[in-house]
N, C-alpha and C. Protein backbone atom coordinates (compact mmCIF):
# COMPACT_ATOMS: atom_id res chain seq x y z
N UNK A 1 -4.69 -7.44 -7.83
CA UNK A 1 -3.34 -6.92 -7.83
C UNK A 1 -2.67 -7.32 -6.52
N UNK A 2 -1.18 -7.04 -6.40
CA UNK A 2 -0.27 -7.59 -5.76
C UNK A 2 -0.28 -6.44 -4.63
N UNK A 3 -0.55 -6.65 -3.71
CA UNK A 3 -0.24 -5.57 -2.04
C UNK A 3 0.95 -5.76 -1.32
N UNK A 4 2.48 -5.49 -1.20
CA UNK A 4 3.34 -5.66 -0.31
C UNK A 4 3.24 -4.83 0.77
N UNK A 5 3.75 -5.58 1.93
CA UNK A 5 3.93 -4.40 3.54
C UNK A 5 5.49 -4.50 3.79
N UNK A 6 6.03 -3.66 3.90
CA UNK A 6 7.50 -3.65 4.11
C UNK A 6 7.47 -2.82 5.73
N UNK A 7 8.24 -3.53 6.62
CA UNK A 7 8.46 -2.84 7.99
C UNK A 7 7.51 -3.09 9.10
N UNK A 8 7.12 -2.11 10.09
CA UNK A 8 6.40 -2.29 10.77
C UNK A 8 5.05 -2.03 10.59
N UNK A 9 4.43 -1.76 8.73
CA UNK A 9 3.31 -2.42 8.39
C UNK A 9 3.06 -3.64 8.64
N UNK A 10 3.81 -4.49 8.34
CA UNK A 10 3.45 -6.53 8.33
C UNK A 10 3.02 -5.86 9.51
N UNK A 11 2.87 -5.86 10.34
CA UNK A 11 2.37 -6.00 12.20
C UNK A 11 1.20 -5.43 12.34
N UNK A 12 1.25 -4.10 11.38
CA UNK A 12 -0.16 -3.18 11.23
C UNK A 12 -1.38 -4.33 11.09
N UNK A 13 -0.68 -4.92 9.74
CA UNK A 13 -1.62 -5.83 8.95
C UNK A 13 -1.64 -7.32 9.13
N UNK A 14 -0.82 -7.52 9.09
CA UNK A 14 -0.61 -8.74 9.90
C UNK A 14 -0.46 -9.62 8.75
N UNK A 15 0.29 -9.30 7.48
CA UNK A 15 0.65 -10.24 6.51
C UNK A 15 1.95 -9.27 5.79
N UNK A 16 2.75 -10.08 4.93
CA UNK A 16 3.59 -9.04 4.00
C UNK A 16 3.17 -8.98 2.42
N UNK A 17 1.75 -9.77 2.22
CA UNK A 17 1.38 -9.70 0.96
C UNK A 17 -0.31 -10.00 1.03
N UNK A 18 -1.11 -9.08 0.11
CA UNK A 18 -2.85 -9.19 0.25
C UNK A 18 -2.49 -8.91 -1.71
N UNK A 19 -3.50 -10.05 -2.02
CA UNK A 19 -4.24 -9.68 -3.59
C UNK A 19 -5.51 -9.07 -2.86
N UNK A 20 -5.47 -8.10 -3.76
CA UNK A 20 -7.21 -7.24 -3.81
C UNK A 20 -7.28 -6.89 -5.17
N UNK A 21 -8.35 -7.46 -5.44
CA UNK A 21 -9.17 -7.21 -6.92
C UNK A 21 -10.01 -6.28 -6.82
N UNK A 22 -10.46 -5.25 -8.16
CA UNK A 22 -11.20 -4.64 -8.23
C UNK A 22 -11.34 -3.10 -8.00
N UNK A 23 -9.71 -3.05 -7.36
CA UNK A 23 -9.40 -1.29 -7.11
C UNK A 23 -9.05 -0.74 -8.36
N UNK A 24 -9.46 0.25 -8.35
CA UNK A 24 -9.25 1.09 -9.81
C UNK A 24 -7.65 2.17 -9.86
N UNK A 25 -7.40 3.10 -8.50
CA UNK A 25 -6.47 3.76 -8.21
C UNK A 25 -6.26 3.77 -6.62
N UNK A 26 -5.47 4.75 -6.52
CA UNK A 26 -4.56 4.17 -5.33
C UNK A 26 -5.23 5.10 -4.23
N UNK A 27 -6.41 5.88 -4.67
CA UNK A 27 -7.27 6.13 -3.62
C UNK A 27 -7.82 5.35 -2.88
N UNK A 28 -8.95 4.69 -3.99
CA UNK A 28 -9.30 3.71 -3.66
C UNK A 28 -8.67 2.53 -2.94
N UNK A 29 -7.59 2.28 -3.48
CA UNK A 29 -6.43 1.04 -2.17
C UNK A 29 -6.91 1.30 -0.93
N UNK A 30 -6.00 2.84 -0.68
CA UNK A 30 -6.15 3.32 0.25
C UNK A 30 -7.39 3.04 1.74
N UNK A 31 -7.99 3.58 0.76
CA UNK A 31 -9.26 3.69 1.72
C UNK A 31 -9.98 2.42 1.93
N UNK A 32 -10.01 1.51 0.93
CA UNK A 32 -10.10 -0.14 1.54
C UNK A 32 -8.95 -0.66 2.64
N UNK A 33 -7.95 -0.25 2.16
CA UNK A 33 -7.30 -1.29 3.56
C UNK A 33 -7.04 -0.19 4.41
N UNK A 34 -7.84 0.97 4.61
CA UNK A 34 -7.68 1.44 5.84
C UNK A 34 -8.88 1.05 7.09
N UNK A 35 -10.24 0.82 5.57
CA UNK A 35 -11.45 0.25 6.39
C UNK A 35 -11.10 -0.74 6.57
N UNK A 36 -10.07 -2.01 6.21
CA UNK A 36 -9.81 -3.47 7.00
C UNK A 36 -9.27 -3.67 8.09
N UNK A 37 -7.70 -2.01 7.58
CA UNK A 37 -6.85 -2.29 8.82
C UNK A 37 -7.17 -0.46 9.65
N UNK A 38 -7.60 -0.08 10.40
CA UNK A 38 -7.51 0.90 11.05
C UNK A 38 -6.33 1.62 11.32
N UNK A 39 -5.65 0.68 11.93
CA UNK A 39 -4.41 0.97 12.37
C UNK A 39 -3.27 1.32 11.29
N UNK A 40 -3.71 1.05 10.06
CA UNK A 40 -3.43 1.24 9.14
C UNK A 40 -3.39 3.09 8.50
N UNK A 41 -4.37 3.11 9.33
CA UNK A 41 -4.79 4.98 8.76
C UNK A 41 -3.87 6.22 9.51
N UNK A 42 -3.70 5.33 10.81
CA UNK A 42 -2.60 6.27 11.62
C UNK A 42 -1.27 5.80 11.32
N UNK A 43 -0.47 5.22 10.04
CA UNK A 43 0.79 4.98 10.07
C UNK A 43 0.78 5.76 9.27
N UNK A 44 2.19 6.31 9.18
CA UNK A 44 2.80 6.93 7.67
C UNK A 44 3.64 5.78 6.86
N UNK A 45 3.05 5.78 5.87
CA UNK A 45 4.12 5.40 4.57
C UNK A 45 4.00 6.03 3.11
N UNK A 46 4.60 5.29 2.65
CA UNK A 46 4.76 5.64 1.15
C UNK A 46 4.27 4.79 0.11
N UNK A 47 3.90 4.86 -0.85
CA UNK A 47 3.03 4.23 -2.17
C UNK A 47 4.09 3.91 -2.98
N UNK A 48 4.47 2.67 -3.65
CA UNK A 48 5.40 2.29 -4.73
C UNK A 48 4.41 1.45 -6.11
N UNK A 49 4.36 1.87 -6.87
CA UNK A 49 3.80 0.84 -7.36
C UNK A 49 4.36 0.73 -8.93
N UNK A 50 5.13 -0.78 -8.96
CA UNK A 50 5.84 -1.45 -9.83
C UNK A 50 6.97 -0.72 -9.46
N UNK A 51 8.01 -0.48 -8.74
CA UNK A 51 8.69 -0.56 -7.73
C UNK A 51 9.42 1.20 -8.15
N UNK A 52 8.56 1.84 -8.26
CA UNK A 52 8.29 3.40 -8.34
C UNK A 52 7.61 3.90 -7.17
N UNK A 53 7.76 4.95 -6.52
CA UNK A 53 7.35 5.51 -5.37
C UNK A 53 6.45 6.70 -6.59
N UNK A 54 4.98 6.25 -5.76
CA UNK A 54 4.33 7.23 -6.51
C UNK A 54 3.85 8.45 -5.29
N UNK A 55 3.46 9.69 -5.52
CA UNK A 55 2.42 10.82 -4.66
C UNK A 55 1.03 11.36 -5.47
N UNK A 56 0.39 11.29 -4.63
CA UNK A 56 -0.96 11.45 -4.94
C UNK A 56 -1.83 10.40 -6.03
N UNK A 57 -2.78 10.35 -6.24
CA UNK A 57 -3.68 9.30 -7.03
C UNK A 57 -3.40 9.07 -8.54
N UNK A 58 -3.45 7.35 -8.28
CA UNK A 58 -2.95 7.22 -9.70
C UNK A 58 -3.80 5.89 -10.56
N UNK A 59 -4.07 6.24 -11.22
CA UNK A 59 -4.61 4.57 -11.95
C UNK A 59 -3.93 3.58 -11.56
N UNK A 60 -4.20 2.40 -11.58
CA UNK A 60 -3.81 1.44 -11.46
C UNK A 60 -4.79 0.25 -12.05
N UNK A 61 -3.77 -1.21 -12.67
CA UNK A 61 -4.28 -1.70 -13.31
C UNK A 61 -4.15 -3.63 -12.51
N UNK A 62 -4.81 -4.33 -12.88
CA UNK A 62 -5.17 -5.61 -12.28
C UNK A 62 -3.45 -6.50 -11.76
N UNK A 63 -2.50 -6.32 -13.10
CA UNK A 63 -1.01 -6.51 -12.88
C UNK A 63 0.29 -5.78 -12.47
N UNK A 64 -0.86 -4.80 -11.74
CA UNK A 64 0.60 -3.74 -11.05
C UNK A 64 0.87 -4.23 -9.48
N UNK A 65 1.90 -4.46 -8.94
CA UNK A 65 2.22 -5.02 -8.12
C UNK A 65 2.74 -3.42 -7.16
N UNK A 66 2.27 -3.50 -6.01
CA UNK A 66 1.66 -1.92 -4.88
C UNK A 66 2.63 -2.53 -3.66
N UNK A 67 3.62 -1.49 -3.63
CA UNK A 67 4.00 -1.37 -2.29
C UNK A 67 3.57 -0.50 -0.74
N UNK A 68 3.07 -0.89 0.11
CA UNK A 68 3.27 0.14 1.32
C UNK A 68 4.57 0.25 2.11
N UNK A 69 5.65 0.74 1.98
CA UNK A 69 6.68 1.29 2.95
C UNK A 69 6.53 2.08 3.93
N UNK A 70 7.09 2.35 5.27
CA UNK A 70 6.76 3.10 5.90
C UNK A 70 8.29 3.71 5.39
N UNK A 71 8.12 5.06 6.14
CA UNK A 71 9.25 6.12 5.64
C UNK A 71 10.57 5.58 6.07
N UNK A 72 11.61 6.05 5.28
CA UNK A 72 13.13 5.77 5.35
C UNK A 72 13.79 6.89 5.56
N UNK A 73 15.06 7.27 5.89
CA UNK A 73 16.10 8.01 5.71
C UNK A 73 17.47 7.40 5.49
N UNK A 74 18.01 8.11 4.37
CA UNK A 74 19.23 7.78 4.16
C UNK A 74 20.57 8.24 4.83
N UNK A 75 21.55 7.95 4.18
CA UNK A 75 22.50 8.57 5.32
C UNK A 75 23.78 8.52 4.32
């Protein structure tokens, strides 16, 4: 599946796009690219996936394309 970094993730991670195969839900994401990126575990963002902001754990399937945002405010 498709991984985007929007903001001052790219820098966390140091790309604006990772395929990772083999995650089942967005726990699991999680906790893999927090064991890649550390720095990753102390940011806040938000979960989009297929360009829906999701909360808390969700299935996910091989062609869903996963955003990390860090937080916004509108105005």
């Amino acid at each position: 599946m498709k991984i985007l970094f929007f903001g001052q993730l790219v820098e966390v991670v140091g790309t604006k796009e990772l395929i990772i195969e083999g995650i089942t839900d967005i726990h699991a994401l999680t906790s893999s690219l927090h064991q890649q990126f550390p720095l990753l575990a102390q940011s806040k963002y938000v979960v989009a996936v297929d360009q829906e902001i999701v909360s808390g754990n969700q299935h996910l399937h091989e062609n869903n394309i996963v955003a990390l945002m860090p937080p916004f405010s509108g105005g």
